[in-house]
N, C-alpha and C. Protein backbone atom coordinates (compact mmCIF):
# COMPACT_ATOMS: atom_id res chain seq x y z
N UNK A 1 6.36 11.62 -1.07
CA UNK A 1 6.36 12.24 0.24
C UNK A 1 5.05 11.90 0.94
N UNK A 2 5.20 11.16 2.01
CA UNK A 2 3.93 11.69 3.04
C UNK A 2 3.85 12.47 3.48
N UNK A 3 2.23 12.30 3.90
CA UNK A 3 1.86 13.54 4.70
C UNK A 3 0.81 13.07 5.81
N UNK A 4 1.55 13.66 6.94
CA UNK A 4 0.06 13.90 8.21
C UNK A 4 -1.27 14.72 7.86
N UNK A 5 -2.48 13.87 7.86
CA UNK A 5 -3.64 14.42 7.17
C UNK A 5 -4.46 15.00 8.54
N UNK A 6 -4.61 16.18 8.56
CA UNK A 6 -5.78 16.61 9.92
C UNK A 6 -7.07 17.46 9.36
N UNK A 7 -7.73 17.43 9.62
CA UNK A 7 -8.93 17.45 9.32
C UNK A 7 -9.75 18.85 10.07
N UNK A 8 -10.43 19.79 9.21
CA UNK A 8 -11.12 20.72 9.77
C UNK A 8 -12.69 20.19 10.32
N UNK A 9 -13.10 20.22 11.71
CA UNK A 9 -14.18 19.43 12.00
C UNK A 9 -15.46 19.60 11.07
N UNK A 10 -15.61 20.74 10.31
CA UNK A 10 -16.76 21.01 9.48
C UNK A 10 -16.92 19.96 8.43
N UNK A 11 -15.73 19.29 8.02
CA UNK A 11 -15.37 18.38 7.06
C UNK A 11 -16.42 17.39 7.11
N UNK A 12 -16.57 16.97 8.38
CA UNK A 12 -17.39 15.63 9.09
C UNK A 12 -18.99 16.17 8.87
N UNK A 13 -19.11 17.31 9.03
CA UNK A 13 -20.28 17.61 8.84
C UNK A 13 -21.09 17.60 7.54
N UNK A 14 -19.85 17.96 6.40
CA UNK A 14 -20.43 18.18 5.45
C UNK A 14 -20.67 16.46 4.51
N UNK A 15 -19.45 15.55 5.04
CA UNK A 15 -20.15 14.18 4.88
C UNK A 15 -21.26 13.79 5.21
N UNK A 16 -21.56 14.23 6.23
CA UNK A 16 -22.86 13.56 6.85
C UNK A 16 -23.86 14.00 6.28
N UNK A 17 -24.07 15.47 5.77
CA UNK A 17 -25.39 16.34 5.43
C UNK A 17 -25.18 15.52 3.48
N UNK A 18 -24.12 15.32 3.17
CA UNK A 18 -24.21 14.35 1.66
C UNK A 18 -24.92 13.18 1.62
N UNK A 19 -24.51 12.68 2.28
CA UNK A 19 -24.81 11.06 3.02
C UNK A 19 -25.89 10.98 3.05
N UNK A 20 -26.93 11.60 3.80
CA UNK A 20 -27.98 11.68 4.55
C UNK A 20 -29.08 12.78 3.13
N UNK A 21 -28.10 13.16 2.11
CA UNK A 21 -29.21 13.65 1.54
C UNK A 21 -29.47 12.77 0.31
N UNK A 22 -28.34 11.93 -0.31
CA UNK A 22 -28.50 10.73 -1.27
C UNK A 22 -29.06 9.23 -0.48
N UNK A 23 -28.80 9.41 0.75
CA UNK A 23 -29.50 7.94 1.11
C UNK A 23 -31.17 8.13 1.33
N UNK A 24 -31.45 9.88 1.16
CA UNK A 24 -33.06 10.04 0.85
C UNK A 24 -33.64 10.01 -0.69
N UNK A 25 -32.52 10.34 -1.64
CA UNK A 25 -32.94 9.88 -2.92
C UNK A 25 -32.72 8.43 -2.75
N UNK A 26 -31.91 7.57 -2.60
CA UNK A 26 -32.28 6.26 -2.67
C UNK A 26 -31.61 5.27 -2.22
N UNK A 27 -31.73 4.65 -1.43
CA UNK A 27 -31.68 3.66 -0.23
C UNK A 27 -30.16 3.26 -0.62
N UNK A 28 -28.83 3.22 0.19
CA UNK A 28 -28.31 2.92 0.06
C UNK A 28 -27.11 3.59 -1.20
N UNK A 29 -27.25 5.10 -1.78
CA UNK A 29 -27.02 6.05 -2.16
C UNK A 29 -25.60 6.35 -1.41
N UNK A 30 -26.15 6.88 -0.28
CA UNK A 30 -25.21 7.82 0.41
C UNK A 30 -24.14 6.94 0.90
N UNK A 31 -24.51 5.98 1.81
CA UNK A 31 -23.42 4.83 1.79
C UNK A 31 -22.22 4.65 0.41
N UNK A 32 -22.42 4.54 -0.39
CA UNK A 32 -21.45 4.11 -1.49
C UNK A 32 -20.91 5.24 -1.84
N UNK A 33 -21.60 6.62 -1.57
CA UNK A 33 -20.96 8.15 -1.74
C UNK A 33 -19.50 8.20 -0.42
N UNK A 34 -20.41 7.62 0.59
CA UNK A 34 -19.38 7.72 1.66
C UNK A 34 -18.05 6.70 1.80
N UNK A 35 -18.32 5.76 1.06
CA UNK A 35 -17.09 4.58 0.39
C UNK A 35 -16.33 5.25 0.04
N UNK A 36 -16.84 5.88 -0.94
CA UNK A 36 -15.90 6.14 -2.40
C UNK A 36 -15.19 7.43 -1.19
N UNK A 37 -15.73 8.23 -0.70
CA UNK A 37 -14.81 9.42 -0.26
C UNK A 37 -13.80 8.54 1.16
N UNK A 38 -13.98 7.68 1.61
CA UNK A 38 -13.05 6.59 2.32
C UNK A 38 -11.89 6.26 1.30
N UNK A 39 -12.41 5.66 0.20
CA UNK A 39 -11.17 5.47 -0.77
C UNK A 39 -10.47 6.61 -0.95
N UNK A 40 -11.11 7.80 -1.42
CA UNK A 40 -9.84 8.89 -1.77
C UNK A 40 -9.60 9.01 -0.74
N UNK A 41 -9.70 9.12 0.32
CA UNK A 41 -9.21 10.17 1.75
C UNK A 41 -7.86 8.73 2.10
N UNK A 42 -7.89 7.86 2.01
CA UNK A 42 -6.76 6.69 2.25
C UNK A 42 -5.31 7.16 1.31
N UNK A 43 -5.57 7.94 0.08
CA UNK A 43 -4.66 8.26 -0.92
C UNK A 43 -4.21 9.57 -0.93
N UNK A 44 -5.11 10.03 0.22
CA UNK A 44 -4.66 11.25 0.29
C UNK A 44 -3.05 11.76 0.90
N UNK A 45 -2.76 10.78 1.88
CA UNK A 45 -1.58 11.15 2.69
C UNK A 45 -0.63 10.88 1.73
N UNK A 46 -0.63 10.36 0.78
CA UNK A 46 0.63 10.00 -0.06
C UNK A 46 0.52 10.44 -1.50
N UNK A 47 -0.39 11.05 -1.77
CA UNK A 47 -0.94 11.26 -3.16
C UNK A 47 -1.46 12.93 -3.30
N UNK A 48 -0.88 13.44 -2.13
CA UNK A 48 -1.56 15.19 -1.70
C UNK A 48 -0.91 16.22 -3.10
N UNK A 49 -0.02 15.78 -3.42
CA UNK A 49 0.93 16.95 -4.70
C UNK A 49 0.51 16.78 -6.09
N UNK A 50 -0.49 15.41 -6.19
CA UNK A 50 -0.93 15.09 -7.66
C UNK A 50 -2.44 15.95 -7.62
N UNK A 51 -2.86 16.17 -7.10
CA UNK A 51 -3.86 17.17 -7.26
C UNK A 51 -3.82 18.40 -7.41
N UNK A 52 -4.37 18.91 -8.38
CA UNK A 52 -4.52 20.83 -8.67
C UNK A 52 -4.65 21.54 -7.60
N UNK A 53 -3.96 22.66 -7.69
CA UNK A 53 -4.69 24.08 -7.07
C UNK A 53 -5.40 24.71 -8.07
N UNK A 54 -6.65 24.90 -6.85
CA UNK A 54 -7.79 25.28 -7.60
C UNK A 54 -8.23 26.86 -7.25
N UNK A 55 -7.86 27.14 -5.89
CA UNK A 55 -7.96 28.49 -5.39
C UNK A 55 -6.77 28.52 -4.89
N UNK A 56 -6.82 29.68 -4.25
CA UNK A 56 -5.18 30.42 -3.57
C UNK A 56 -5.04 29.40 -2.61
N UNK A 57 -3.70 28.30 -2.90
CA UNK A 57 -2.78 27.24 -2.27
C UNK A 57 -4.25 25.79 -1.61
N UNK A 58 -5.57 25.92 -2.33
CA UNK A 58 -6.21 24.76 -2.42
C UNK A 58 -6.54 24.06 -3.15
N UNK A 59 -5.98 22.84 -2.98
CA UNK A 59 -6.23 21.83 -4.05
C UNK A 59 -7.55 21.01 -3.88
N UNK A 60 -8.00 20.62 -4.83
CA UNK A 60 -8.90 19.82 -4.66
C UNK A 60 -8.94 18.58 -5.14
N UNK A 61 -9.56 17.76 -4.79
CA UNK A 61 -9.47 15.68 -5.11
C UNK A 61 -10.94 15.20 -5.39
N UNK A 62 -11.02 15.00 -6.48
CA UNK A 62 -12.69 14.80 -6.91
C UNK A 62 -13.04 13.36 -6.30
N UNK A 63 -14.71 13.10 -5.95
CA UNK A 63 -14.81 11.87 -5.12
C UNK A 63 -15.43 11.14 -6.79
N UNK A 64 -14.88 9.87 -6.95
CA UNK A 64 -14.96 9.13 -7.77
C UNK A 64 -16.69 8.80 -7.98
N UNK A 65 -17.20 8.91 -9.49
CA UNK A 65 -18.91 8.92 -9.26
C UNK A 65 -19.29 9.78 -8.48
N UNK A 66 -19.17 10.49 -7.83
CA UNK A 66 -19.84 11.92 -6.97
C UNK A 66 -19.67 13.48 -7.49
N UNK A 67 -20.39 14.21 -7.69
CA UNK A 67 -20.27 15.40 -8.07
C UNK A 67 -19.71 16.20 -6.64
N UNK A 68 -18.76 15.44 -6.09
CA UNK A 68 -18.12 16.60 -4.95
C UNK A 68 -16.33 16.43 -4.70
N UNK A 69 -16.08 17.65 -4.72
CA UNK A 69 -14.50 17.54 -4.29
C UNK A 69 -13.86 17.94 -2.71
N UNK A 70 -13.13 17.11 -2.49
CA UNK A 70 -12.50 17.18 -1.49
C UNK A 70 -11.69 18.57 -1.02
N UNK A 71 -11.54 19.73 -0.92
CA UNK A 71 -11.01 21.12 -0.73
C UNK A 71 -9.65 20.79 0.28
N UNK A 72 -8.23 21.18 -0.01
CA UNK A 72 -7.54 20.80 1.38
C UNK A 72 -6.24 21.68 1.46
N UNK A 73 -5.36 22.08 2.37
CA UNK A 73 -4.59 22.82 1.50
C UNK A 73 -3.30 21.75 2.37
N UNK A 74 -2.04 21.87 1.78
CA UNK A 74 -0.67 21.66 2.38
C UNK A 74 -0.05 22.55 2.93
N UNK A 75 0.78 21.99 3.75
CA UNK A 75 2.02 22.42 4.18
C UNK A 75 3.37 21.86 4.32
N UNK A 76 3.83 22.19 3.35
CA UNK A 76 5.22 21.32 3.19
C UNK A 76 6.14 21.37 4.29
N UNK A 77 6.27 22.58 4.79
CA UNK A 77 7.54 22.56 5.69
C UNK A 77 6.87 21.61 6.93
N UNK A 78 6.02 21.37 7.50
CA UNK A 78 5.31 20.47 8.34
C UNK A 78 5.31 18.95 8.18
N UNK A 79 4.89 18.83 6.51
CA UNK A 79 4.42 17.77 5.97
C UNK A 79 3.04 17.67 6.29
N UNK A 80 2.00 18.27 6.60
CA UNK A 80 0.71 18.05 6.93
C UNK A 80 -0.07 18.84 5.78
N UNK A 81 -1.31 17.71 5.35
CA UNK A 81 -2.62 18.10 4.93
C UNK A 81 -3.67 18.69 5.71
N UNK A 82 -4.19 19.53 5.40
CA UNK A 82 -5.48 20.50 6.29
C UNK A 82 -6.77 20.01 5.21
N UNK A 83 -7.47 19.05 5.75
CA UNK A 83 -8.85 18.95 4.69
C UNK A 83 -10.10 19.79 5.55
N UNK A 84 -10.03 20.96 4.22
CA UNK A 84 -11.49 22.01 4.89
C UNK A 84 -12.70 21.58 4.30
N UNK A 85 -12.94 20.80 3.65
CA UNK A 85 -14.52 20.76 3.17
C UNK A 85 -14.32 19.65 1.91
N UNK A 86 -15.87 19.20 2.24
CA UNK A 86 -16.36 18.43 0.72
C UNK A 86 -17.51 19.22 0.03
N UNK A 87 -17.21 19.27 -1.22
CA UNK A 87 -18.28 20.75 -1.84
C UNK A 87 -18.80 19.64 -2.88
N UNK A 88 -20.29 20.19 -3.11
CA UNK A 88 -20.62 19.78 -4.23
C UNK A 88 -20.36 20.52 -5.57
N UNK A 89 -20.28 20.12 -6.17
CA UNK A 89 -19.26 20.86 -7.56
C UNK A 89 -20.02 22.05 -8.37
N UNK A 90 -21.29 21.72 -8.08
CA UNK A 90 -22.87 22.91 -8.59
C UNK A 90 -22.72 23.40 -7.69
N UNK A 91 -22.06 24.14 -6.07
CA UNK A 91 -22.01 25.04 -5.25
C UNK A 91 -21.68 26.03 -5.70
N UNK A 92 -21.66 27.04 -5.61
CA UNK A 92 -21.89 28.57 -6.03
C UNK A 92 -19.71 28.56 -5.28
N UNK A 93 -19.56 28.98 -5.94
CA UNK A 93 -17.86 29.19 -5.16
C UNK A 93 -17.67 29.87 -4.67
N UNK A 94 -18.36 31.30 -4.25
CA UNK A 94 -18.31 31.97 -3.28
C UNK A 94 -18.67 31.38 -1.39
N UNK A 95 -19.33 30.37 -1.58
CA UNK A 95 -19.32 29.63 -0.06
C UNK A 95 -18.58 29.35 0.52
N UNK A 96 -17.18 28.78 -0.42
CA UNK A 96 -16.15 28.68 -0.13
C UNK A 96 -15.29 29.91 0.59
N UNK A 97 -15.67 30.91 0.39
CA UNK A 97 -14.72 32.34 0.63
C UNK A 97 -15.51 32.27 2.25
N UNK A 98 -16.65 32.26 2.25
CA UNK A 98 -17.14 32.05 3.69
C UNK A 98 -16.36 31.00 4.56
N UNK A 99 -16.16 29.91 4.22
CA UNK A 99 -15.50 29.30 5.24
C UNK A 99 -14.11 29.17 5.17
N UNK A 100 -13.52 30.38 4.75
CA UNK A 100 -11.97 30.11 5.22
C UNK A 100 -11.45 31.84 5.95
C-alpha cells in the first residue's frame, strides 16, 4: 500500500538543529546524517506498516548509523503518513508527550 507522506513543520526543524550540531563535531558529519534520513524518508511512502508502534498509534523508523528515529503516525482510511519529529534516541521520552 502507498501512502501520501505530509509532514509536521517542526520535523524540518529538528533536521536542521541535528545537522548543524554533527557538522560542528565534524566537518561533513551532519551532511551524511541528513543523506541517510533522505534515504529512509524515500521508503517511507511504501514501507509505512513495516515499522513498530512504539507509543499510542506511533511508529517509529530508525535513521541508518544515527542514533535518531523518525516518529510518524498513519492513517489508513486516508492513506496518509503524518511525520512529527526526528528524536534522538538518548531523549528523555517524555518530550515527546510535549509535542503532540
Amino acid at each position: 500500500m502507498k501512502f501520501k507522506v505530509e509532514y509536521n513543520p517542526d520535523f524540518f526543524n529538528d533536521i536542521a538543529q541535528a545537522v548543524d550540531c554533527y557538522n560542528e563535531k565534524q566537518a561533513g558529519l551532519g551532511d551524511r546524517l541528513f543523506n541517510n534520513i533522505k534515504k529512509q524518508m524515500a521508503k517511507l511512502s511504501t514501507s509505512a506498516l513495516h515499522f513498530a508502534i512504539k507509543y499510542d498509534r506511533i511508529r517509529c523508523m530508525c535513521i541508518e548509523k544515527f542514533p535518531y528515529m523518525v516518529h510518524y503516525r498513519i492513517n489508513e482510511q486516508t492513506k496518509t503518513v503524518k511525520v512529527e519529529a526526528l528524536f534522538l534516541t538518548s531523549r528523555n521520552p517524555n518530550i515527546w508527550d510535549e509535542r503532540t
